[in-house]
N, C-alpha and C. Protein backbone atom coordinates (compact mmCIF):
# COMPACT_ATOMS: atom_id res chain seq x y z
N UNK A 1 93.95 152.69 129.41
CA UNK A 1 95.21 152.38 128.73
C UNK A 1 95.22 153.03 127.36
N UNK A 2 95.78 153.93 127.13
CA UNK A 2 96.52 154.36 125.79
C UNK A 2 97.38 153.71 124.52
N UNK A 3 96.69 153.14 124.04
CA UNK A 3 97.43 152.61 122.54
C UNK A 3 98.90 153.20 121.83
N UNK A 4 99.40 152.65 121.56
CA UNK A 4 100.67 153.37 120.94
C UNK A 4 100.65 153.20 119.65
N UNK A 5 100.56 153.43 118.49
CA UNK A 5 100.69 153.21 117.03
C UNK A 5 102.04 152.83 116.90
N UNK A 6 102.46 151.18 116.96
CA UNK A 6 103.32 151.00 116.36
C UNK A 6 104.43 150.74 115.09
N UNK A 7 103.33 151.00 114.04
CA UNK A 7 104.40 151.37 113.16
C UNK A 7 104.57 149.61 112.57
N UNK A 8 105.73 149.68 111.67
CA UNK A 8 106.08 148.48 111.11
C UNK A 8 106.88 148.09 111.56
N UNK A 9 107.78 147.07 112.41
CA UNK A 9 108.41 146.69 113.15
C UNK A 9 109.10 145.49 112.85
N UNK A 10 110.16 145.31 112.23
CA UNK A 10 111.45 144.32 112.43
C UNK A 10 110.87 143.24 113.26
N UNK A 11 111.05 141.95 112.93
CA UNK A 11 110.52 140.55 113.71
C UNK A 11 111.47 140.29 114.59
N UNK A 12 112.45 140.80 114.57
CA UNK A 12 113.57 140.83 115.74
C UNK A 12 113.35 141.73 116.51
N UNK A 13 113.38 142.54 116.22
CA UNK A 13 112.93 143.99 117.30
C UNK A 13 111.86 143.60 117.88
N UNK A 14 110.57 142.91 117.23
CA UNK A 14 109.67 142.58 117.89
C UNK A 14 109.47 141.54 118.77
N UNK A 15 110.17 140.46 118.28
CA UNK A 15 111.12 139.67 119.71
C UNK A 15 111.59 139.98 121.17
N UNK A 16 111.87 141.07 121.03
CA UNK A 16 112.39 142.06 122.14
C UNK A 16 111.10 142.82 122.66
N UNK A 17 110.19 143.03 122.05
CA UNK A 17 109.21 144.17 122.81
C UNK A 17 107.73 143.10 122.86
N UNK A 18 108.16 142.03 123.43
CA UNK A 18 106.80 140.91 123.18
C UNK A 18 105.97 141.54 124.98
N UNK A 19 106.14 142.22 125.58
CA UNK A 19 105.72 142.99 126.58
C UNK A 19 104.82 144.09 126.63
N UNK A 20 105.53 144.79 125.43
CA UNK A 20 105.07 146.36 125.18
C UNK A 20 103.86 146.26 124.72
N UNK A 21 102.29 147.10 125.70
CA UNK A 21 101.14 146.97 124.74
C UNK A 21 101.07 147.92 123.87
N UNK A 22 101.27 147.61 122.34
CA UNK A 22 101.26 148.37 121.16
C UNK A 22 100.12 148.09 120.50
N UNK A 23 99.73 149.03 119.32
CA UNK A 23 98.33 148.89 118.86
C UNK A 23 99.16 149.08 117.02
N UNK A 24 98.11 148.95 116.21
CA UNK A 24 98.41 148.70 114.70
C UNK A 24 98.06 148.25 113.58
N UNK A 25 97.84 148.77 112.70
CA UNK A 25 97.12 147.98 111.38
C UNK A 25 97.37 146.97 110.78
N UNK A 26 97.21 145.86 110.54
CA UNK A 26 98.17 144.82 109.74
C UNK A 26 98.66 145.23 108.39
N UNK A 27 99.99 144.89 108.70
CA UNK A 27 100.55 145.18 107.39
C UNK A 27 101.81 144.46 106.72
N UNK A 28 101.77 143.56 106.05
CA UNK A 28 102.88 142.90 105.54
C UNK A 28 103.81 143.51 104.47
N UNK A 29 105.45 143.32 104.77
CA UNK A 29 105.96 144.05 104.00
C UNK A 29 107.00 142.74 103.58
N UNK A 30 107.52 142.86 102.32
CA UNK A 30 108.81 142.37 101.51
C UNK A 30 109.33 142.58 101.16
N UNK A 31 110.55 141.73 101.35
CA UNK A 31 111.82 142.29 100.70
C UNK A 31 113.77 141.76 101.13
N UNK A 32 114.06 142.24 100.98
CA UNK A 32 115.51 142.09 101.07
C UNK A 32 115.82 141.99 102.85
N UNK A 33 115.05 141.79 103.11
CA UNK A 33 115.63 142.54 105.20
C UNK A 33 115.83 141.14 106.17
N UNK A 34 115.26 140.11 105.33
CA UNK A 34 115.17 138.64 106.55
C UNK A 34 116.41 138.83 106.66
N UNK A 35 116.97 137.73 107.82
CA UNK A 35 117.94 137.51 108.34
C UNK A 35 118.69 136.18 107.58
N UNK A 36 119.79 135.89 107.34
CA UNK A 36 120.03 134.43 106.72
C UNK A 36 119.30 133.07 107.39
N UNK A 37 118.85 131.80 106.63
CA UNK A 37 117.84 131.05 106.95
C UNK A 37 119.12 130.26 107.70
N UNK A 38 120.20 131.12 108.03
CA UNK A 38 120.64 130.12 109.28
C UNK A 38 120.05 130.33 110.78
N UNK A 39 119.00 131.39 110.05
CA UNK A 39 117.84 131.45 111.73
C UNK A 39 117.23 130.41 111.81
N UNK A 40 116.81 129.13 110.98
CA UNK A 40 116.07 128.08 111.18
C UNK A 40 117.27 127.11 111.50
N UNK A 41 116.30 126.64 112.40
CA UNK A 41 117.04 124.84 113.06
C UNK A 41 116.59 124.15 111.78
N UNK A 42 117.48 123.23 111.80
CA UNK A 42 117.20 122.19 110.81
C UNK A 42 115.34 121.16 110.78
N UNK A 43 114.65 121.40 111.51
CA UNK A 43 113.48 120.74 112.36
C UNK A 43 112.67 121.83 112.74
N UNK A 44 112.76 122.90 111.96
CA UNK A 44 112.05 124.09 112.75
C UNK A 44 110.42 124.00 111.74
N UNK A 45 110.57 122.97 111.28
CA UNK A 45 108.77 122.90 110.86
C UNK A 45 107.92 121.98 111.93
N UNK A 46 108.71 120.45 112.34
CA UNK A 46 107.99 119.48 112.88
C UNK A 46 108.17 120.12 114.91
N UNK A 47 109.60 120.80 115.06
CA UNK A 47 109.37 121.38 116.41
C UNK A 47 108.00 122.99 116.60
N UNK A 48 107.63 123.44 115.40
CA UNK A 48 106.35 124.07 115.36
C UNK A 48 105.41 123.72 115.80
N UNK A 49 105.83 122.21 114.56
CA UNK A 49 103.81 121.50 115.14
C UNK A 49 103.77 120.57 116.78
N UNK A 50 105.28 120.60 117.06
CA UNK A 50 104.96 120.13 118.56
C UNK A 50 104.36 120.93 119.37
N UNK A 51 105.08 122.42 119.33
CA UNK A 51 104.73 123.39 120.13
C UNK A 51 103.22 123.62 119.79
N UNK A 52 102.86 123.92 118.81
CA UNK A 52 101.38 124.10 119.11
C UNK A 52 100.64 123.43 119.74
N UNK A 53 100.94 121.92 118.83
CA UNK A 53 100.38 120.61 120.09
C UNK A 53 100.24 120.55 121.00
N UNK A 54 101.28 121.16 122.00
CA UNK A 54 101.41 121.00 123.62
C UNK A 54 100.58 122.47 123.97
N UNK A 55 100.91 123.57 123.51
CA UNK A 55 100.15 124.57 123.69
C UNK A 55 98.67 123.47 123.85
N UNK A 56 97.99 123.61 122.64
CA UNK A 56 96.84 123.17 122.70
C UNK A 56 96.44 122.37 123.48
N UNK A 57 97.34 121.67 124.17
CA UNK A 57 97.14 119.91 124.72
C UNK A 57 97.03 120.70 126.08
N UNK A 58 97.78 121.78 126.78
CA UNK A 58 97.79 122.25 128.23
C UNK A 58 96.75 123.64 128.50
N UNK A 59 96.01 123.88 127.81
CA UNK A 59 95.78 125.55 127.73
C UNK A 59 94.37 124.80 128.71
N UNK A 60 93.55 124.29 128.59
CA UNK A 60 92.21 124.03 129.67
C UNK A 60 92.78 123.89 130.96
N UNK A 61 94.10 123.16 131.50
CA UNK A 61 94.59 122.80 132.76
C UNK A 61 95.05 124.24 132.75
N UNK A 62 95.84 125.22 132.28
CA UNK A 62 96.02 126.26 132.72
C UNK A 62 94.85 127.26 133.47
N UNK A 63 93.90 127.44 131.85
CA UNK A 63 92.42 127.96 132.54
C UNK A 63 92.38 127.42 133.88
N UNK A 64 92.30 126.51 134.62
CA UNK A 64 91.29 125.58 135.12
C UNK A 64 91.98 125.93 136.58
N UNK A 65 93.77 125.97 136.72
CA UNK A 65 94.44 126.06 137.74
C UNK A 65 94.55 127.70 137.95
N UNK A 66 94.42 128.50 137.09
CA UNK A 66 94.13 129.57 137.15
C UNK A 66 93.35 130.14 138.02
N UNK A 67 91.80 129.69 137.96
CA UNK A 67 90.59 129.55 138.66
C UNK A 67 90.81 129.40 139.83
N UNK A 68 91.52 128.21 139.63
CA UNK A 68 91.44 127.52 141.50
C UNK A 68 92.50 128.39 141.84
N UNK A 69 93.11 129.28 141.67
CA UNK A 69 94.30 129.82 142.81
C UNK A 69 93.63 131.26 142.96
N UNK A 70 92.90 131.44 141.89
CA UNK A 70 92.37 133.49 142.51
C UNK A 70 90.53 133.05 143.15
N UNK A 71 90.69 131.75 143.56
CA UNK A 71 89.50 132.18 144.68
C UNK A 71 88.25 132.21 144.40
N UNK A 72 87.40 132.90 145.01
CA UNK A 72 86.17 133.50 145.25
C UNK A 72 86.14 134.42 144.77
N UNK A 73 85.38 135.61 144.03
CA UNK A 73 84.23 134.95 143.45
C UNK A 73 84.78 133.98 141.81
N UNK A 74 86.05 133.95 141.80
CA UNK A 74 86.21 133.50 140.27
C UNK A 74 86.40 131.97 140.16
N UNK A 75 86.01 131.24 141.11
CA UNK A 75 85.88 129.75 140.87
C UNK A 75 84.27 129.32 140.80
N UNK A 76 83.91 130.06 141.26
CA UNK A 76 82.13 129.41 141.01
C UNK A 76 81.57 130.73 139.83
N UNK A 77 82.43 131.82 139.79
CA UNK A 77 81.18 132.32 138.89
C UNK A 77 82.38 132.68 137.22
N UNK A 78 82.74 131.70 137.09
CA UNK A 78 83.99 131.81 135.86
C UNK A 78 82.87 132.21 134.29
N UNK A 79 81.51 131.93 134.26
CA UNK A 79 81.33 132.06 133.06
C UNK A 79 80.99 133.56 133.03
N UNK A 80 80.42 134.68 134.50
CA UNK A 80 80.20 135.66 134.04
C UNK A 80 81.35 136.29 134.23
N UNK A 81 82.56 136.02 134.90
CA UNK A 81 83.66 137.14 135.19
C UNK A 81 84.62 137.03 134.37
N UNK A 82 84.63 135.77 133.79
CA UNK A 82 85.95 135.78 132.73
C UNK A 82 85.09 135.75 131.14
N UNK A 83 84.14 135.94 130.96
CA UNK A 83 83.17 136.36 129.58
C UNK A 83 85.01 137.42 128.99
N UNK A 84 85.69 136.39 127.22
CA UNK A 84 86.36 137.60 127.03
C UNK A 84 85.65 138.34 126.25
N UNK A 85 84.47 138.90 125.93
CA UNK A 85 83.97 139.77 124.59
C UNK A 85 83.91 141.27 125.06
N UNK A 86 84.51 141.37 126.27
CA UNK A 86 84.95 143.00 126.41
C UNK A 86 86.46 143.16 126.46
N UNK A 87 87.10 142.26 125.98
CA UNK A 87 88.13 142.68 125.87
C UNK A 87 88.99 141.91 124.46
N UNK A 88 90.34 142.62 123.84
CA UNK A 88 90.54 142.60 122.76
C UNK A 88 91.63 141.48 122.44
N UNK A 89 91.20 140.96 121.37
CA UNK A 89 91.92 139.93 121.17
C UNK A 89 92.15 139.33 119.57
N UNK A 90 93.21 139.27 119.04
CA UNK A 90 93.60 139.14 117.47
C UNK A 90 92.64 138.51 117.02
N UNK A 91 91.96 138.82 115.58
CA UNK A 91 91.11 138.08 114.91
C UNK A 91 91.80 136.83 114.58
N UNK A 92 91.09 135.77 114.41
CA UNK A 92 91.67 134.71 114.19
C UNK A 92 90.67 134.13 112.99
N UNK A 93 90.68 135.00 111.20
CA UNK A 93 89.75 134.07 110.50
C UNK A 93 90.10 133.57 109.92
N UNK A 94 91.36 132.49 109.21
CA UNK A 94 91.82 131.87 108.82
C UNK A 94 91.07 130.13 109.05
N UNK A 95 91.39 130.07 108.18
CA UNK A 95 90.96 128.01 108.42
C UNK A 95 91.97 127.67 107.27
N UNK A 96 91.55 126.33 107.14
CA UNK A 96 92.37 125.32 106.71
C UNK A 96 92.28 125.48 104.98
N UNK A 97 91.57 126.15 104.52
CA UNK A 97 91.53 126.15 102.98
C UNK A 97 92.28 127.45 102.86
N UNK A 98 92.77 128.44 103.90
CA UNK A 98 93.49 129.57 104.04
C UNK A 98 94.93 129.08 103.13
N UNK A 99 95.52 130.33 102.41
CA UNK A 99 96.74 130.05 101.99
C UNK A 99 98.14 129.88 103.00
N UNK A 100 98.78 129.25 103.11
CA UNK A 100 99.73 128.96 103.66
C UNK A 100 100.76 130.21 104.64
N UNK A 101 100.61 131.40 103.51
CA UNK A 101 101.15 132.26 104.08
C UNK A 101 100.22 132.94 104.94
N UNK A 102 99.28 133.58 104.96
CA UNK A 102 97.99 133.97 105.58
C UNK A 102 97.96 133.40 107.04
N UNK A 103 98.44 132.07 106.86
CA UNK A 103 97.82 131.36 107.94
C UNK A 103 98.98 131.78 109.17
N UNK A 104 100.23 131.57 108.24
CA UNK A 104 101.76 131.98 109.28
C UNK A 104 101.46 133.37 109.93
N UNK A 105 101.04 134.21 109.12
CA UNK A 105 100.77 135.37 109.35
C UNK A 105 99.72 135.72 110.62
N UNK A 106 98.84 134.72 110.46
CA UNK A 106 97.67 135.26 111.74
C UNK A 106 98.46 134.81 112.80
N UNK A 107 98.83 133.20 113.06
CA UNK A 107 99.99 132.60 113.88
C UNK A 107 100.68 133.49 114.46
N UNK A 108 101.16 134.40 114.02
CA UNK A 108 102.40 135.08 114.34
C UNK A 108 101.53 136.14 115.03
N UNK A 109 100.83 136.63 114.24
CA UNK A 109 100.10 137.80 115.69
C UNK A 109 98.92 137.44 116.17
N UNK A 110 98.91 136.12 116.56
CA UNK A 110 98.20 135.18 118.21
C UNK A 110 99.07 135.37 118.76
N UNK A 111 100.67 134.70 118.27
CA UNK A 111 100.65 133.81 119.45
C UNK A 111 101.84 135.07 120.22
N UNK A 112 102.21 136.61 119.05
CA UNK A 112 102.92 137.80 120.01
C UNK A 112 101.95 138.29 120.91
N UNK A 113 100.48 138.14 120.39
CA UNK A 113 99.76 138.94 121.67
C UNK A 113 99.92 137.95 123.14
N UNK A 114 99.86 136.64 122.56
CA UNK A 114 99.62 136.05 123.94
C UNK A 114 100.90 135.87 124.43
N UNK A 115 102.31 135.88 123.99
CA UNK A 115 102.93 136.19 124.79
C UNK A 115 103.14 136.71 125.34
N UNK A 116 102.97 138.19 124.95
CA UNK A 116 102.82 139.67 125.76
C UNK A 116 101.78 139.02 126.91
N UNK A 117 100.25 139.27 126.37
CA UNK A 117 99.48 138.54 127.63
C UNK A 117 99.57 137.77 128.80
N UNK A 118 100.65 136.80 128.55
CA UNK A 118 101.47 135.69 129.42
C UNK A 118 102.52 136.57 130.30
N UNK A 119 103.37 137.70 129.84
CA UNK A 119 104.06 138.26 130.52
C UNK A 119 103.45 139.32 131.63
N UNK A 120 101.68 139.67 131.19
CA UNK A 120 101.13 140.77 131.86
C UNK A 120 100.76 139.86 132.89
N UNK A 121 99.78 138.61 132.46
CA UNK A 121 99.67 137.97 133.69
C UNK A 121 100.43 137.31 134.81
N UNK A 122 101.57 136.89 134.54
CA UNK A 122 102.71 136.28 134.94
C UNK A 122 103.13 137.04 136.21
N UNK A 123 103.26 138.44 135.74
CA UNK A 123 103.51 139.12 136.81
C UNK A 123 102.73 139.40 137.72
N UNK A 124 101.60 140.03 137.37
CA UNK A 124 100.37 140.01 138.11
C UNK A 124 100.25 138.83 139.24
N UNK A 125 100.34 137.57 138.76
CA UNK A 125 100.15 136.41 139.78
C UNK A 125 101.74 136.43 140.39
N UNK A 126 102.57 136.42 140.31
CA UNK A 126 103.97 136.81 141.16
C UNK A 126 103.50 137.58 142.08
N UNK A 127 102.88 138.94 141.87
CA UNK A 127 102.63 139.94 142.90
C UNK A 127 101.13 139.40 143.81
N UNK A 128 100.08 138.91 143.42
CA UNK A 128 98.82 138.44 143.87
C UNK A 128 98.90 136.91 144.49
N UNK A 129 99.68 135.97 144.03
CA UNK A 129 99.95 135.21 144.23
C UNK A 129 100.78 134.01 144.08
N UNK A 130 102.07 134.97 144.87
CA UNK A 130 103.29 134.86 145.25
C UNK A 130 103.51 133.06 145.45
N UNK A 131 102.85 132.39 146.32
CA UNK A 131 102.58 131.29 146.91
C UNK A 131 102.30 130.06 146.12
N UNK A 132 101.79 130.42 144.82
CA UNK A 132 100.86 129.66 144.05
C UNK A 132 101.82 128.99 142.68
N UNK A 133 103.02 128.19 143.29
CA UNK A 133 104.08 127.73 142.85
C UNK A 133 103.47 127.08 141.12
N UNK A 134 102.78 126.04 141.33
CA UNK A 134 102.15 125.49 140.28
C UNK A 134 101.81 126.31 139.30
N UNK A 135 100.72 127.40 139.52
CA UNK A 135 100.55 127.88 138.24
C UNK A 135 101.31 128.84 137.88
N UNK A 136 102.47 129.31 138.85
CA UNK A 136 103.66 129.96 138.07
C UNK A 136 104.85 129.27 137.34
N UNK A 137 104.59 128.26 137.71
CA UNK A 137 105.50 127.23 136.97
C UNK A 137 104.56 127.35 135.57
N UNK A 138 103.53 127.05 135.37
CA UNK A 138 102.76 126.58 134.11
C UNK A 138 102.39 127.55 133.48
N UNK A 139 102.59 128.93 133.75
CA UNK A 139 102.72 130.17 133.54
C UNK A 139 103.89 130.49 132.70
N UNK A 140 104.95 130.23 133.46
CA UNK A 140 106.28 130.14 132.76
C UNK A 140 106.94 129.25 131.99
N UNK A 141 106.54 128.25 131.55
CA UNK A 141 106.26 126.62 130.99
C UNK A 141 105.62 127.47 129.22
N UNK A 142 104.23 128.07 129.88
CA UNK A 142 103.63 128.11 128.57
C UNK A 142 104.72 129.58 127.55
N UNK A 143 104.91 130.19 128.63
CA UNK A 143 105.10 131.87 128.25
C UNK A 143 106.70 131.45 127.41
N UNK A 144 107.45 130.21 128.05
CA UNK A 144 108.70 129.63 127.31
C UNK A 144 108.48 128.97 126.21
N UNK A 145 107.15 128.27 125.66
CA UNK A 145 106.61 127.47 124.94
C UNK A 145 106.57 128.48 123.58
N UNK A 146 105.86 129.32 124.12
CA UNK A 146 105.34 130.86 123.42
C UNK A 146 106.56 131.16 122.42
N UNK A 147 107.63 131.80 123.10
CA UNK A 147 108.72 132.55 122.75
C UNK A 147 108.99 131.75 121.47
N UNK A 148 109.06 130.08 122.29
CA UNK A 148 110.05 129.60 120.88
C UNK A 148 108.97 129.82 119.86
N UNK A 149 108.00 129.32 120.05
CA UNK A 149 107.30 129.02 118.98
C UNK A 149 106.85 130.67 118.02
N UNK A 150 106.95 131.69 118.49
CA UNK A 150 107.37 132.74 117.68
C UNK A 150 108.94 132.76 116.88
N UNK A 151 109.75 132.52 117.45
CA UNK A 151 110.71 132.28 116.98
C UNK A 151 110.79 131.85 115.99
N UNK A 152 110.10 130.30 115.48
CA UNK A 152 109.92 129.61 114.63
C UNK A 152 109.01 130.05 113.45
N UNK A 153 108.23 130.47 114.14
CA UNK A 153 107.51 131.29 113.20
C UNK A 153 108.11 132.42 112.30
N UNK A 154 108.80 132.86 112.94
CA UNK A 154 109.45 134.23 112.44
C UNK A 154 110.89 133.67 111.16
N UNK A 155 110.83 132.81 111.80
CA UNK A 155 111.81 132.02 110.36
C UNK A 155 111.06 131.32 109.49
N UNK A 156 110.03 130.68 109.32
CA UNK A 156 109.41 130.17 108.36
C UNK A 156 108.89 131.41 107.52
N UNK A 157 108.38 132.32 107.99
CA UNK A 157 107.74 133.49 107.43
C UNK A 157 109.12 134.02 107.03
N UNK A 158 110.23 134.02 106.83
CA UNK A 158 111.71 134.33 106.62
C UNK A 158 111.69 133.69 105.31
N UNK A 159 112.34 132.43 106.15
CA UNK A 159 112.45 131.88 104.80
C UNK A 159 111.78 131.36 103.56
N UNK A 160 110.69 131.19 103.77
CA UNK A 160 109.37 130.82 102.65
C UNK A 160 108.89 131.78 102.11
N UNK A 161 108.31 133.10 102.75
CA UNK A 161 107.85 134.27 102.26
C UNK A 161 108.61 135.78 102.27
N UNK A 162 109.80 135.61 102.44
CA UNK A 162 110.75 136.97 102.45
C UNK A 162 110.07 137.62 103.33
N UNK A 163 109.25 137.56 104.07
CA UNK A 163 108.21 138.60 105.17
C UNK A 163 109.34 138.86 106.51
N UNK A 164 109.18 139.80 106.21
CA UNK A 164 110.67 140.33 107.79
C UNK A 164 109.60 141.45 108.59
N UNK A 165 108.39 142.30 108.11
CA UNK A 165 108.26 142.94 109.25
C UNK A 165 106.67 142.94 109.45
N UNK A 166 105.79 143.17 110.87
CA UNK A 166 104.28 143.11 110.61
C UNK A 166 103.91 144.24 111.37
N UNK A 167 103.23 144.37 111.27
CA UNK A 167 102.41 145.66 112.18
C UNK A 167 101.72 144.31 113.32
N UNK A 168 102.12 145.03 114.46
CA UNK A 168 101.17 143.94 115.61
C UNK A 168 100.53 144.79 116.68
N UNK A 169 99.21 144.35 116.91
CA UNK A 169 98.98 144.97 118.11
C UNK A 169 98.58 144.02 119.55
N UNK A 170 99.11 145.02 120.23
CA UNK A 170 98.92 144.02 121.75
C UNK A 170 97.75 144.73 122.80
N UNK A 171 97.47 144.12 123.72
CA UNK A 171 96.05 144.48 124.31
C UNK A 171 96.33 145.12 125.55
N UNK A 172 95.52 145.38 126.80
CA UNK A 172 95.71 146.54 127.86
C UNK A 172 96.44 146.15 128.70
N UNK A 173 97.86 146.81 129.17
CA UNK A 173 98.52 146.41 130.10
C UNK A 173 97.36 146.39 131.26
N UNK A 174 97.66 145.62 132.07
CA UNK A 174 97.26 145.90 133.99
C UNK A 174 97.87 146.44 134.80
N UNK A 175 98.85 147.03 134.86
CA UNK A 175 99.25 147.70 135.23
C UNK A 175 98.57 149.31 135.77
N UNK A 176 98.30 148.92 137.35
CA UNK A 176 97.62 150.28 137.83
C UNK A 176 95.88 150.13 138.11
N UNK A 177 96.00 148.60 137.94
CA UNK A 177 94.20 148.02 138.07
C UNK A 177 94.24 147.45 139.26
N UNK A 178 93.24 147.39 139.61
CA UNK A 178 93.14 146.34 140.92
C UNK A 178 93.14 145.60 140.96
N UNK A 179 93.20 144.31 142.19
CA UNK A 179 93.84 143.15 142.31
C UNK A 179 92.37 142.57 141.44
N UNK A 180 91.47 142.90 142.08
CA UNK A 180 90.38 141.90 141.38
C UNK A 180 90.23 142.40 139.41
N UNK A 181 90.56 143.46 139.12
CA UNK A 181 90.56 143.62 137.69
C UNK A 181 91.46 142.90 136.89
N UNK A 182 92.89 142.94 137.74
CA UNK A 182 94.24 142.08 137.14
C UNK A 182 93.74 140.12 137.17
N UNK A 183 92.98 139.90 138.38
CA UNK A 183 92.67 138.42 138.55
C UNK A 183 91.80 138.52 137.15
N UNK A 184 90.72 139.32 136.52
CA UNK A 184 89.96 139.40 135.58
C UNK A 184 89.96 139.47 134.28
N UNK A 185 91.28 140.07 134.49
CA UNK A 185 91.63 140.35 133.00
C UNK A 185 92.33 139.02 132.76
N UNK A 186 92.80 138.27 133.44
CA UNK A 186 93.90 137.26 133.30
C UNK A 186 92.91 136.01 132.94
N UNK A 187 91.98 135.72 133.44
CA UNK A 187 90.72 134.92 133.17
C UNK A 187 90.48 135.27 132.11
N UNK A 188 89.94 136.45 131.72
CA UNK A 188 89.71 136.71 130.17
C UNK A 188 89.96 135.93 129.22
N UNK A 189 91.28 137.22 129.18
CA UNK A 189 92.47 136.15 128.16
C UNK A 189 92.42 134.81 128.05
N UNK A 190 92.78 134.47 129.28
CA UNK A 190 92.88 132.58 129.00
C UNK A 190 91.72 131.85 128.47
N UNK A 191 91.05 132.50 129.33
CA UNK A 191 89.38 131.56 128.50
C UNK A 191 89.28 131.94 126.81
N UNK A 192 89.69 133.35 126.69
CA UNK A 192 89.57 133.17 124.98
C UNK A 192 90.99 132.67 124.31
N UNK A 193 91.95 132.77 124.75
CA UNK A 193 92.89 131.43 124.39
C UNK A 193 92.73 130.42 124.72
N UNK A 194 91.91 129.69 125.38
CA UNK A 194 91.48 127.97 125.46
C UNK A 194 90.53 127.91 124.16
N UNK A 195 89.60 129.01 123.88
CA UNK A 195 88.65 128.77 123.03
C UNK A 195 89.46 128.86 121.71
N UNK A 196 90.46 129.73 121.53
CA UNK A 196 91.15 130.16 119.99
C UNK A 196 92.51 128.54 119.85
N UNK A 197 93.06 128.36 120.60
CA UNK A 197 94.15 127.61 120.31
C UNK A 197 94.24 126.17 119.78
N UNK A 198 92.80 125.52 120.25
CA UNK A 198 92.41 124.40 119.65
C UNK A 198 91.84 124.71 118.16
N UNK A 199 91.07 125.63 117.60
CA UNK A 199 91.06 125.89 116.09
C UNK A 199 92.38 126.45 115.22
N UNK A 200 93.70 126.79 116.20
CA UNK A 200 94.54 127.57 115.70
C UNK A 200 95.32 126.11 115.34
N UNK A 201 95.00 125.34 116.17
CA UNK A 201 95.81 123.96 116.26
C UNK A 201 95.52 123.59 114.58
N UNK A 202 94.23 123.09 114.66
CA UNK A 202 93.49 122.73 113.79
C UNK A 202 93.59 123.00 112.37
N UNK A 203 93.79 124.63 112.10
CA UNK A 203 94.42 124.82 110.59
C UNK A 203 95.62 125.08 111.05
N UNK A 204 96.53 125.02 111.41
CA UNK A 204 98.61 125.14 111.55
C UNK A 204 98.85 123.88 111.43
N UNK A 205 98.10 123.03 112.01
CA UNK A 205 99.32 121.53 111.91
C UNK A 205 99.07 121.12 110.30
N UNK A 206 97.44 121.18 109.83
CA UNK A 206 97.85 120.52 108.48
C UNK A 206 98.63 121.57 107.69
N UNK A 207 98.76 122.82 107.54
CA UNK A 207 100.41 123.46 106.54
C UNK A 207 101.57 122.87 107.09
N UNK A 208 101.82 122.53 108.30
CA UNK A 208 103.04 122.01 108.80
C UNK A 208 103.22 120.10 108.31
N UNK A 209 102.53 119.56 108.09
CA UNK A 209 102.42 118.21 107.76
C UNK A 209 103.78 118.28 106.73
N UNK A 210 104.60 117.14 106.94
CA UNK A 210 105.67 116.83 106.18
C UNK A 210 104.97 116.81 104.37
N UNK A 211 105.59 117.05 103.77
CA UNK A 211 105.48 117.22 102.16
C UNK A 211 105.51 115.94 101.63
């Protein structure tokens, strides 16, 4: 898979290309470009910390139903085939003594990679396993969960920090792998989003705590 240098990119535009695997330096820019803070719902801090919540609260039953629908060998041997440390995934070093903005900022490019991620796998299991109603439901459950909660993000970082554009990068499409590489890569991912989302939980909800 070939990287694309994407450049600095509009949080709206990037809304739209939460698919595209793009590669990129972080880079925060300011200024005059947000959109009016009639992009925020009136509740768009405490519907944040739900969404993460539930993220966090469902991401092991995802792993777990994941497993059980691609089979053999990936239900008995999950710790060597879904190992993610060969494959790439947003640093996440922020904690809780992190500044407020910092923290929105990493938030925001977790949770675009894993939506992208959610859309690579999504399909993948549509085509591999067509049949497997449940975890395409919970597939599409989380990947809807996702969206908003970028959304929200993308207005708090609006309206609190004038921040309108980031450099993001996203990780290897599957597209053109085999069935057992696409079942692999999809394990990956999830296992290192079960491991990242409960610490992501952990420093986001206390900045989100009512004032």
């Amino acid at each position: 898979m070939k990287f694309v240098p994407a450049g600095v990119v509009p949080f709206v535009a990037l809304l739209l290309l939460q698919r595209r695997p793009v590669a990129g330096r972080a880079l925060l820019v300011t200024g005059s470009g947000c959109p009016s803070h009639g992009l925020c719902r009136s509740n768009v801090q405490e519907q944040t910390r739900r969404q993460v919540a539930m993220l966090n609260a469902t991401a092991q039953e995802l792993f777990s139903l994941y497993l059980k629908c691609q089979g053999e060998p990936f239900s008995s041997e999950a710790d060597k085939l879904c190992n993610p440390a060969g494959i790439f995934f947003p640093t996440f070093r922020v904690n809780r003594t992190s500044e407020r903005k910092e923290v929105m900022v990493a938030m925001y490019k977790l949770f675009a990679f894993l939506n992208a991620s959610l859309g690579n796998i999504t399909r993948d299991q549509e085509e591999l396993n067509p049949m497997a109603k449940e975890l395409l439901e919970r597939l599409h459950n989380t990947t809807k969960t996702t969206r908003g909660l970028i959304s929200n993000l993308t207005c708090l970082l609006c309206k609190n920090y004038n921040i309108f554009q980031v450099d993001v990068r996203y990780g290897d499409s599957s597209k053109g792998k085999s069935a057992f590489k696409k079942k692999q890569q999809g394990c990956q991912v999830l296992r290192k989003y079960v491991q990242v989302i409960g610490q992501a939980a952990r420093v986001l909800l206390p900045h989100l705590s009512p004032s």
